[in-house]
C-alpha atoms as a PDB file:
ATOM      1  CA  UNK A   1      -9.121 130.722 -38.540  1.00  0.00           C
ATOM      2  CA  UNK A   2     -11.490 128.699 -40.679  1.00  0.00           C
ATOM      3  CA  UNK A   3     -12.968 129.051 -43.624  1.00  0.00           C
ATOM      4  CA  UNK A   4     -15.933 131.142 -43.302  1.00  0.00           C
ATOM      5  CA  UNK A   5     -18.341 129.706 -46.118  1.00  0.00           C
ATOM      6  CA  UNK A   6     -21.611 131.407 -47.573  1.00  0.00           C
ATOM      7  CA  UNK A   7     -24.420 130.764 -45.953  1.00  0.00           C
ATOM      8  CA  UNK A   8     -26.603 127.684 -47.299  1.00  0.00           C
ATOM      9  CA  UNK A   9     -29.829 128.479 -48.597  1.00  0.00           C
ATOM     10  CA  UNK A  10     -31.728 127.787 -45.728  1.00  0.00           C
ATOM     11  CA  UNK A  11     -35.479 129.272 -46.014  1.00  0.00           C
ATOM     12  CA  UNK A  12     -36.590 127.386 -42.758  1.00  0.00           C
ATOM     13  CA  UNK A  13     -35.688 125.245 -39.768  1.00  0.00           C
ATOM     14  CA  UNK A  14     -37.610 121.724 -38.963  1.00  0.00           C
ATOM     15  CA  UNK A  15     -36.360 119.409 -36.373  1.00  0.00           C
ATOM     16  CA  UNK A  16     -34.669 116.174 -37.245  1.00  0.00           C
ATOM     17  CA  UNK A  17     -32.931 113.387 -35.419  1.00  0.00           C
ATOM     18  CA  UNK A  18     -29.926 114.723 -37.355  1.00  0.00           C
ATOM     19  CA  UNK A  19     -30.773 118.232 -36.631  1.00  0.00           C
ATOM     20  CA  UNK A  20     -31.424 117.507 -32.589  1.00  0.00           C
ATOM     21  CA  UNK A  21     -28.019 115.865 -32.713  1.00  0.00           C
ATOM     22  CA  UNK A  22     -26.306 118.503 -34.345  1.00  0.00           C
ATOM     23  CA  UNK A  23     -28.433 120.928 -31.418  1.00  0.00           C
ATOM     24  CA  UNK A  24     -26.984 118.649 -29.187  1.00  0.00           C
ATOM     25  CA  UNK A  25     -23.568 119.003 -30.686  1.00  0.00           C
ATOM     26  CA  UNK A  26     -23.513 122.836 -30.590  1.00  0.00           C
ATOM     27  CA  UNK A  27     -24.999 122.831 -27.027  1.00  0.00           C
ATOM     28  CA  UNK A  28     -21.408 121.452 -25.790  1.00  0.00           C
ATOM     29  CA  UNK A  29     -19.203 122.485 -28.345  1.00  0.00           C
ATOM     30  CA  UNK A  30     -20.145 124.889 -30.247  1.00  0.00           C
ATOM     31  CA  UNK A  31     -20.352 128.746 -30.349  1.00  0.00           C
ATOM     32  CA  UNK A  32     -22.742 131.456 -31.622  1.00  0.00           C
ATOM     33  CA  UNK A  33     -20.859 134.501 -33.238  1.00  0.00           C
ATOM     34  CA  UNK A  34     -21.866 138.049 -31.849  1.00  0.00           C
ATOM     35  CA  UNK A  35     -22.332 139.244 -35.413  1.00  0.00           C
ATOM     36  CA  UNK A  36     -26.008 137.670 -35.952  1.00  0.00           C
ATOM     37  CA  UNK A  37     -24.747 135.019 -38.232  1.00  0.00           C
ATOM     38  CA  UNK A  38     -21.849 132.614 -37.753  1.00  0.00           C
ATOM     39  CA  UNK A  39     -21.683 129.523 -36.261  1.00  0.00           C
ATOM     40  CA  UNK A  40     -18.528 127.636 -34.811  1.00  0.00           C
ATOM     41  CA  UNK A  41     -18.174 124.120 -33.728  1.00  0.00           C
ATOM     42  CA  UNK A  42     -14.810 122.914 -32.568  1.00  0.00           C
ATOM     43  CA  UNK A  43     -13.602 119.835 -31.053  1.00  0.00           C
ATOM     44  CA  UNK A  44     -10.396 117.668 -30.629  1.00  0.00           C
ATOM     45  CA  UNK A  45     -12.253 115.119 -32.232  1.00  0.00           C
ATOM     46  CA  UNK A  46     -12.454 115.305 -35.934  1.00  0.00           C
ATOM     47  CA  UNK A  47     -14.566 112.448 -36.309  1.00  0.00           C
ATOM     48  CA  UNK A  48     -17.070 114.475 -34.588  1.00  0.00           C
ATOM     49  CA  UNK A  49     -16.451 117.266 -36.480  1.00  0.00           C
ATOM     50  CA  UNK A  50     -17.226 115.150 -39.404  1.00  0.00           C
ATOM     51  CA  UNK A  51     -20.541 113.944 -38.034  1.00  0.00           C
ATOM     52  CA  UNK A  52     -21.242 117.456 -37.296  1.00  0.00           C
ATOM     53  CA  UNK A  53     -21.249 118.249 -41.013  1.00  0.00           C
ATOM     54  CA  UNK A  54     -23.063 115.491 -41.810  1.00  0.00           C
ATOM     55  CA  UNK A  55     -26.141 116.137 -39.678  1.00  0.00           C
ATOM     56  CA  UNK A  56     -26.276 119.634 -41.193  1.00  0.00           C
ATOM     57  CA  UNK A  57     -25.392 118.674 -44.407  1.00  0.00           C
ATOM     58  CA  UNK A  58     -22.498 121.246 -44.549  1.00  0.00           C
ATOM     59  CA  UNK A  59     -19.577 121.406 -47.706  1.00  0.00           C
ATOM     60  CA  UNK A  60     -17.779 123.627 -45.417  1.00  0.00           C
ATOM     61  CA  UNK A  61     -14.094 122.628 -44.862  1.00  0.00           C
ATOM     62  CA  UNK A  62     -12.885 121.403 -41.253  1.00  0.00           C
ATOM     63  CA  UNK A  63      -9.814 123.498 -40.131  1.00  0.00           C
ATOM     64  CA  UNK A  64      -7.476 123.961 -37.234  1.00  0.00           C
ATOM     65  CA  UNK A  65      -7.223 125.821 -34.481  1.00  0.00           C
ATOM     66  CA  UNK A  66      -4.430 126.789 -32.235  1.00  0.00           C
ATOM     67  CA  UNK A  67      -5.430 127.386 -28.673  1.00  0.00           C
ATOM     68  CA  UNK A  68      -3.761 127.984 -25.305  1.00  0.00           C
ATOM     69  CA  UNK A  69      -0.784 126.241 -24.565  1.00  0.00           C
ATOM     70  CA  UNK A  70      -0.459 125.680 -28.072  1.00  0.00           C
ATOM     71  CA  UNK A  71      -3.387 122.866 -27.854  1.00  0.00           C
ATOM     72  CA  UNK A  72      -4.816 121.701 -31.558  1.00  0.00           C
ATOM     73  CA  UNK A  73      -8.258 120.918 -32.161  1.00  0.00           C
ATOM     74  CA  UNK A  74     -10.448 120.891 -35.367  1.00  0.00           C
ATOM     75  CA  UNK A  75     -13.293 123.496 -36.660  1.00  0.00           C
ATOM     76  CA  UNK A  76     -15.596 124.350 -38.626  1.00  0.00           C
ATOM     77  CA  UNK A  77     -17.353 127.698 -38.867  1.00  0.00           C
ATOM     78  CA  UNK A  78     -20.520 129.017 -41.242  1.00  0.00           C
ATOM     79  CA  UNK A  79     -23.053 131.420 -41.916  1.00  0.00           C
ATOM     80  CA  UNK A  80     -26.266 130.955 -42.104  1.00  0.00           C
ATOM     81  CA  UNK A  81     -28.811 133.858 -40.574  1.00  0.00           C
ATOM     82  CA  UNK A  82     -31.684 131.361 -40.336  1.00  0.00           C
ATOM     83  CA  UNK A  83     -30.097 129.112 -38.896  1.00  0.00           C
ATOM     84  CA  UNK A  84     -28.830 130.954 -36.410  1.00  0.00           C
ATOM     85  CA  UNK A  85     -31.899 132.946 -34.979  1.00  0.00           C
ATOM     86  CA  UNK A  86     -33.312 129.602 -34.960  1.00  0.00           C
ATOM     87  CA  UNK A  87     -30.855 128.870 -32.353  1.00  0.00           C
ATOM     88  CA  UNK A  88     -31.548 131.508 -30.780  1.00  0.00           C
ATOM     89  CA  UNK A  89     -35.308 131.335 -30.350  1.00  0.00           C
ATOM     90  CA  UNK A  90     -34.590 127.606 -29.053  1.00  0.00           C
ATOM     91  CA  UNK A  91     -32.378 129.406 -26.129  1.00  0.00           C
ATOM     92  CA  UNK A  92     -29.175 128.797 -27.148  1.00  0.00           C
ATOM     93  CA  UNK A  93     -26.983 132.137 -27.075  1.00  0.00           C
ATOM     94  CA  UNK A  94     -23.142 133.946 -27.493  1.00  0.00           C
ATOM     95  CA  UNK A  95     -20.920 133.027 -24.922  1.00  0.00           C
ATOM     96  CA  UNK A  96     -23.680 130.750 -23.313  1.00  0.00           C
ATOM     97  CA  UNK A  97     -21.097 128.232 -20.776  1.00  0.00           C
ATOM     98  CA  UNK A  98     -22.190 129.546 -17.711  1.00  0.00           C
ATOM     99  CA  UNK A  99     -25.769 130.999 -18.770  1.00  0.00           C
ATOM    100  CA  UNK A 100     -27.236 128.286 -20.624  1.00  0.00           C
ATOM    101  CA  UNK A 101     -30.754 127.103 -18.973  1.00  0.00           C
ATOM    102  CA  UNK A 102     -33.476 125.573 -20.419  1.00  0.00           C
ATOM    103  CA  UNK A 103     -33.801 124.395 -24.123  1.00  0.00           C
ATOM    104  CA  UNK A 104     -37.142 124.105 -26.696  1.00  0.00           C
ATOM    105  CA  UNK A 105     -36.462 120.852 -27.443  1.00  0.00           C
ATOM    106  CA  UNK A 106     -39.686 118.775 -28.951  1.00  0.00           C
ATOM    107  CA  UNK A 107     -40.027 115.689 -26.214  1.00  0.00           C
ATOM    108  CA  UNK A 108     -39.898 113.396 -29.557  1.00  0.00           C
ATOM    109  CA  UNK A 109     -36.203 114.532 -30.399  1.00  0.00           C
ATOM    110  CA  UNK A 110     -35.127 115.299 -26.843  1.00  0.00           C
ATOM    111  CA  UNK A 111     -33.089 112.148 -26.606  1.00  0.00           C
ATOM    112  CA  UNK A 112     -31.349 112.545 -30.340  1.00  0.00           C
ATOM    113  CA  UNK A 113     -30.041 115.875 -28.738  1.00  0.00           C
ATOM    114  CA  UNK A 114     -29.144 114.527 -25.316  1.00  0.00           C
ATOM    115  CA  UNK A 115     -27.086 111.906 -27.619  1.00  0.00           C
ATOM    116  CA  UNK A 116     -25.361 115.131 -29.177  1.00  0.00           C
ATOM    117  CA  UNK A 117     -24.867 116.351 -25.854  1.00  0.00           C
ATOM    118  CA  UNK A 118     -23.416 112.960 -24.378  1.00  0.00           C
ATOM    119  CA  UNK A 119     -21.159 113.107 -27.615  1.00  0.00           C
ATOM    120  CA  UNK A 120     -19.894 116.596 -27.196  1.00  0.00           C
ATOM    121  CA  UNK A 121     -19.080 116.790 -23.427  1.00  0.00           C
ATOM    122  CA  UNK A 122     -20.264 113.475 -21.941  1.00  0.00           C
ATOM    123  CA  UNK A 123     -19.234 110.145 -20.997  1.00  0.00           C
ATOM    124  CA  UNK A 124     -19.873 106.187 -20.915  1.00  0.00           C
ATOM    125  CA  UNK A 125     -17.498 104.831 -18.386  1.00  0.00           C
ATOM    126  CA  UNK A 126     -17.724 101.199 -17.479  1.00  0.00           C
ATOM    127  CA  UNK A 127     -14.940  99.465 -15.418  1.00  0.00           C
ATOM    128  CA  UNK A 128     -14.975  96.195 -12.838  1.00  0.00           C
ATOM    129  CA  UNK A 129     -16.493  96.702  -9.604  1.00  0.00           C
ATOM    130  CA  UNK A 130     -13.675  96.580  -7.076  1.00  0.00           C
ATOM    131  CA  UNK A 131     -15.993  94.948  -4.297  1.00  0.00           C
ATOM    132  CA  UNK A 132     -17.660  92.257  -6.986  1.00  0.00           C
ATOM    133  CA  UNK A 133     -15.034  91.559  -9.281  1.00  0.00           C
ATOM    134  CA  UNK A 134     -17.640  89.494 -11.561  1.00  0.00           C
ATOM    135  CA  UNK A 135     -19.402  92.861 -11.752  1.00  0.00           C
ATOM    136  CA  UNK A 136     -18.922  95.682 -14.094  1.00  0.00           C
ATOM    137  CA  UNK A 137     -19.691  99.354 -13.081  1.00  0.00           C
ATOM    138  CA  UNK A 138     -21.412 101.782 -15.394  1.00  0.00           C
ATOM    139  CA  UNK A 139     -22.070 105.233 -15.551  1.00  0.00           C
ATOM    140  CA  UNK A 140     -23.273 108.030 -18.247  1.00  0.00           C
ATOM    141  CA  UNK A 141     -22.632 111.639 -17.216  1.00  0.00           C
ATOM    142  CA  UNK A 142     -23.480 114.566 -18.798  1.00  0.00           C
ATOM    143  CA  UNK A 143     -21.074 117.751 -17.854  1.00  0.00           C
ATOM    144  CA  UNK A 144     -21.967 121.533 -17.969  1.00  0.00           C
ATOM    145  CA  UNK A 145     -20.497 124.779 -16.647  1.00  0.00           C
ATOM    146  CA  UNK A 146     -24.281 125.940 -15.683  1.00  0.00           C
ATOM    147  CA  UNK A 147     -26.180 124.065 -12.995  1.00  0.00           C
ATOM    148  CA  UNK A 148     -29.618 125.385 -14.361  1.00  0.00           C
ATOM    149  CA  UNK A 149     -28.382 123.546 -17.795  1.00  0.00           C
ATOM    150  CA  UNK A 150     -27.756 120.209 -15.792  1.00  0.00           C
ATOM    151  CA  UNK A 151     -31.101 120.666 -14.089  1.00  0.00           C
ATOM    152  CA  UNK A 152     -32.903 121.429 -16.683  1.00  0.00           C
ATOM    153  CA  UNK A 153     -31.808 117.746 -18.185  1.00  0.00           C
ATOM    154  CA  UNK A 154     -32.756 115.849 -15.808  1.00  0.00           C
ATOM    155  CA  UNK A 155     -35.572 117.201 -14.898  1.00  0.00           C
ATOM    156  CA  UNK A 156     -36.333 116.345 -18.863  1.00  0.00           C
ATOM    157  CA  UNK A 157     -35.033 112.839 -18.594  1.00  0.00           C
ATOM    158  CA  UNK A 158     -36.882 112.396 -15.416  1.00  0.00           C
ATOM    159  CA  UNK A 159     -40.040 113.705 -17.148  1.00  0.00           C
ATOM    160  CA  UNK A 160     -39.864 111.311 -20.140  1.00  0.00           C
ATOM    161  CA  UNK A 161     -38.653 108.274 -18.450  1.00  0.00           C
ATOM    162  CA  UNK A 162     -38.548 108.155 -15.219  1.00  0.00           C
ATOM    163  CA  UNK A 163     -34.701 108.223 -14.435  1.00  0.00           C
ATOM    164  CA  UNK A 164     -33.342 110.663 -11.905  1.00  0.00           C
ATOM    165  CA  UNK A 165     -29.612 110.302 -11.994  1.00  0.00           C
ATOM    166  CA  UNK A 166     -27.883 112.835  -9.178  1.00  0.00           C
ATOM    167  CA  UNK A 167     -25.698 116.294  -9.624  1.00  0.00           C
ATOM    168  CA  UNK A 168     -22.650 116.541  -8.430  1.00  0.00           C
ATOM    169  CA  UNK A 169     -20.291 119.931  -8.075  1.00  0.00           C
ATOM    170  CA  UNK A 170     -16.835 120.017  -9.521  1.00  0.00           C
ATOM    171  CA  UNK A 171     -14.739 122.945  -9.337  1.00  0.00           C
ATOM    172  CA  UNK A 172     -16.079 124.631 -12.610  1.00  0.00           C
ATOM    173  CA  UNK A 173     -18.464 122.225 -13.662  1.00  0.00           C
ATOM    174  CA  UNK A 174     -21.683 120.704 -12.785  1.00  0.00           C
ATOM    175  CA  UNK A 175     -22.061 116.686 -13.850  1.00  0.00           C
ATOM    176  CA  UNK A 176     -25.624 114.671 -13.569  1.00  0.00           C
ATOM    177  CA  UNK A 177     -24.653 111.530 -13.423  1.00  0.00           C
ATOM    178  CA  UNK A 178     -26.500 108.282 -14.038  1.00  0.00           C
ATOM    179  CA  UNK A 179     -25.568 104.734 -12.038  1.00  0.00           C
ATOM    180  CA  UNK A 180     -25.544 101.286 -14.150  1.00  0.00           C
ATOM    181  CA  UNK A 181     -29.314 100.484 -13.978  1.00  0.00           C
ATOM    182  CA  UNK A 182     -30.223 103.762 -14.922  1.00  0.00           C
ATOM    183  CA  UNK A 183     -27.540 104.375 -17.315  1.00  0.00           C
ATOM    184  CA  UNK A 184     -28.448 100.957 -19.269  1.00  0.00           C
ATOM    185  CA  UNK A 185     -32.031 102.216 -19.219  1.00  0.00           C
ATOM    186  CA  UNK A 186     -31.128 105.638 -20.614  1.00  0.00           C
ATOM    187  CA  UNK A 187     -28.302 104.253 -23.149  1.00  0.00           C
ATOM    188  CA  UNK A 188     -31.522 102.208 -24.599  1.00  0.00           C
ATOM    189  CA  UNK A 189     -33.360 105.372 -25.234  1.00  0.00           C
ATOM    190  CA  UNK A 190     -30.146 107.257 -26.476  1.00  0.00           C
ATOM    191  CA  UNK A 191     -29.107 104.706 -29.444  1.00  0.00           C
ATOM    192  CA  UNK A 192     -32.653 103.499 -30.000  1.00  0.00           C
ATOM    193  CA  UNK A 193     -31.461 102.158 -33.629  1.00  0.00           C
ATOM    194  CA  UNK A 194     -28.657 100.799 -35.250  1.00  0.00           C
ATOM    195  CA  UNK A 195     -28.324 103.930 -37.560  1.00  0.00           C
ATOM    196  CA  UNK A 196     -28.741 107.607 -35.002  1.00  0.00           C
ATOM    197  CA  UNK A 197     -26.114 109.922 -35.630  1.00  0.00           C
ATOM    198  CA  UNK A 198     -23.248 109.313 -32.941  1.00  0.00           C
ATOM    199  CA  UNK A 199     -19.651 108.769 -32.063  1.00  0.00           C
ATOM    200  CA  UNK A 200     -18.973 105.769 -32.888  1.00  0.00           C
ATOM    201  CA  UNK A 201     -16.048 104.890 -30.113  1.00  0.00           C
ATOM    202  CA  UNK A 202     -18.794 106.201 -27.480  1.00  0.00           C
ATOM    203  CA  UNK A 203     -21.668 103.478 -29.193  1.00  0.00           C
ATOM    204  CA  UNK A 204     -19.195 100.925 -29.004  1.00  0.00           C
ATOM    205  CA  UNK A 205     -18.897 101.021 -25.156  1.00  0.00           C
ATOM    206  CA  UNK A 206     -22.235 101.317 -24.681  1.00  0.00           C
ATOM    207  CA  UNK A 207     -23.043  98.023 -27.174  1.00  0.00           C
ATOM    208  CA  UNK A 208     -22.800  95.593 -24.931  1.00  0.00           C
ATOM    209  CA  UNK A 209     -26.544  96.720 -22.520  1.00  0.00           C
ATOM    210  CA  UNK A 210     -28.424  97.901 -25.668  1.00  0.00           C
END
């Protein structure tokens, strides 16, 4: 288990790119203890872990965790009550994978947390179109286990710019998916400076249409 640190001295909550991204962040990956006050974010990725920290401006130490099958990933885990029921009142929740609908997220941050979300469980795939082969194919997909979740993005997205992507049903999870025109569109509005918080390996394939 990791290190469960004190809680920071937190007297209030006000959004943030960074704080959206971290949202973002926790939305995929992260966890909401039953006890009213910790918070756990895990990945595989430790460089996201890292970024994690940053946006929150944690000191708490990243450690591992052993799960099924013996898999490793990295995590970090605090307390802080404020933060917390500030989750909460935004709609995020325990054991949320399957339940998770709608969010409160301010229309001016919306796309620093779809960015944490696209970091957490998401994807930029771009290969060579196999009819054009002068073409490239691209796609950005966000991936949840709740279908109310995946329609309540883009319904969102569609709201604030116009894109519609499409849903599609996998065995356990839900994926709205965006096509190349609409992806480069949406990638624009996603890293919309040099400097957001981000992955860094997922910025770099997207580099090349911003």
């Amino acid at each position: 288990m990791g290190k469960r640190g004190p809680a920071p001295r937190r007297e209030s909550v006000e959004w943030s790119p960074s704080l959206a991204h971290a949202v973002g962040l926790l939305t995929t990956d992260g966890n909401l203890s039953p006890d009213g006050r910790h918070i756990d974010f895990t990945s595989k990725d430790i460089v996201l872990i890292e970024t994690f920290k940053k946006c929150l401006n944690l000191t708490n130490r990243i450690a591992i965790k052993i799960g099924g099958f013996g898999t490793i990933a990295h995590h970090i885990q605090f307390g802080d009550v404020v933060l917390y029921q500030w989750l909460l009142d935004i709609g995020l929740m325990p054991n949320k994978s399957k339940t998770i609908g709608a969010l409160s997220i301010p229309d001016e941050f919306f796309f620093d947390f779809l960015r944490g979300h696209l970091d957490g469980d998401g994807t930029i795939i771009k290969y060579s179109d196999p009819v054009y082969p002068n073409a490239q194919r691209l796609y950005v997909s966000f991936i949840s286990a709740s279908l109310a979740h995946v329609e309540w993005i883009q319904t969102r997205v569609r709201v604030l710019s116009e894109l519609n992507g499409y849903i599609q049903n996998g065995s356990r999870v839900f994926k709205l998916a965006y096509a190349k025109h609409e992806s480069i569109q949406l990638l624009r509005l996603l890293y919309l400076t040099p400097n957001v918080p981000c992955l860094r390996r997922k910025r770099e394939i997207a580099e090349e249409f911003l």
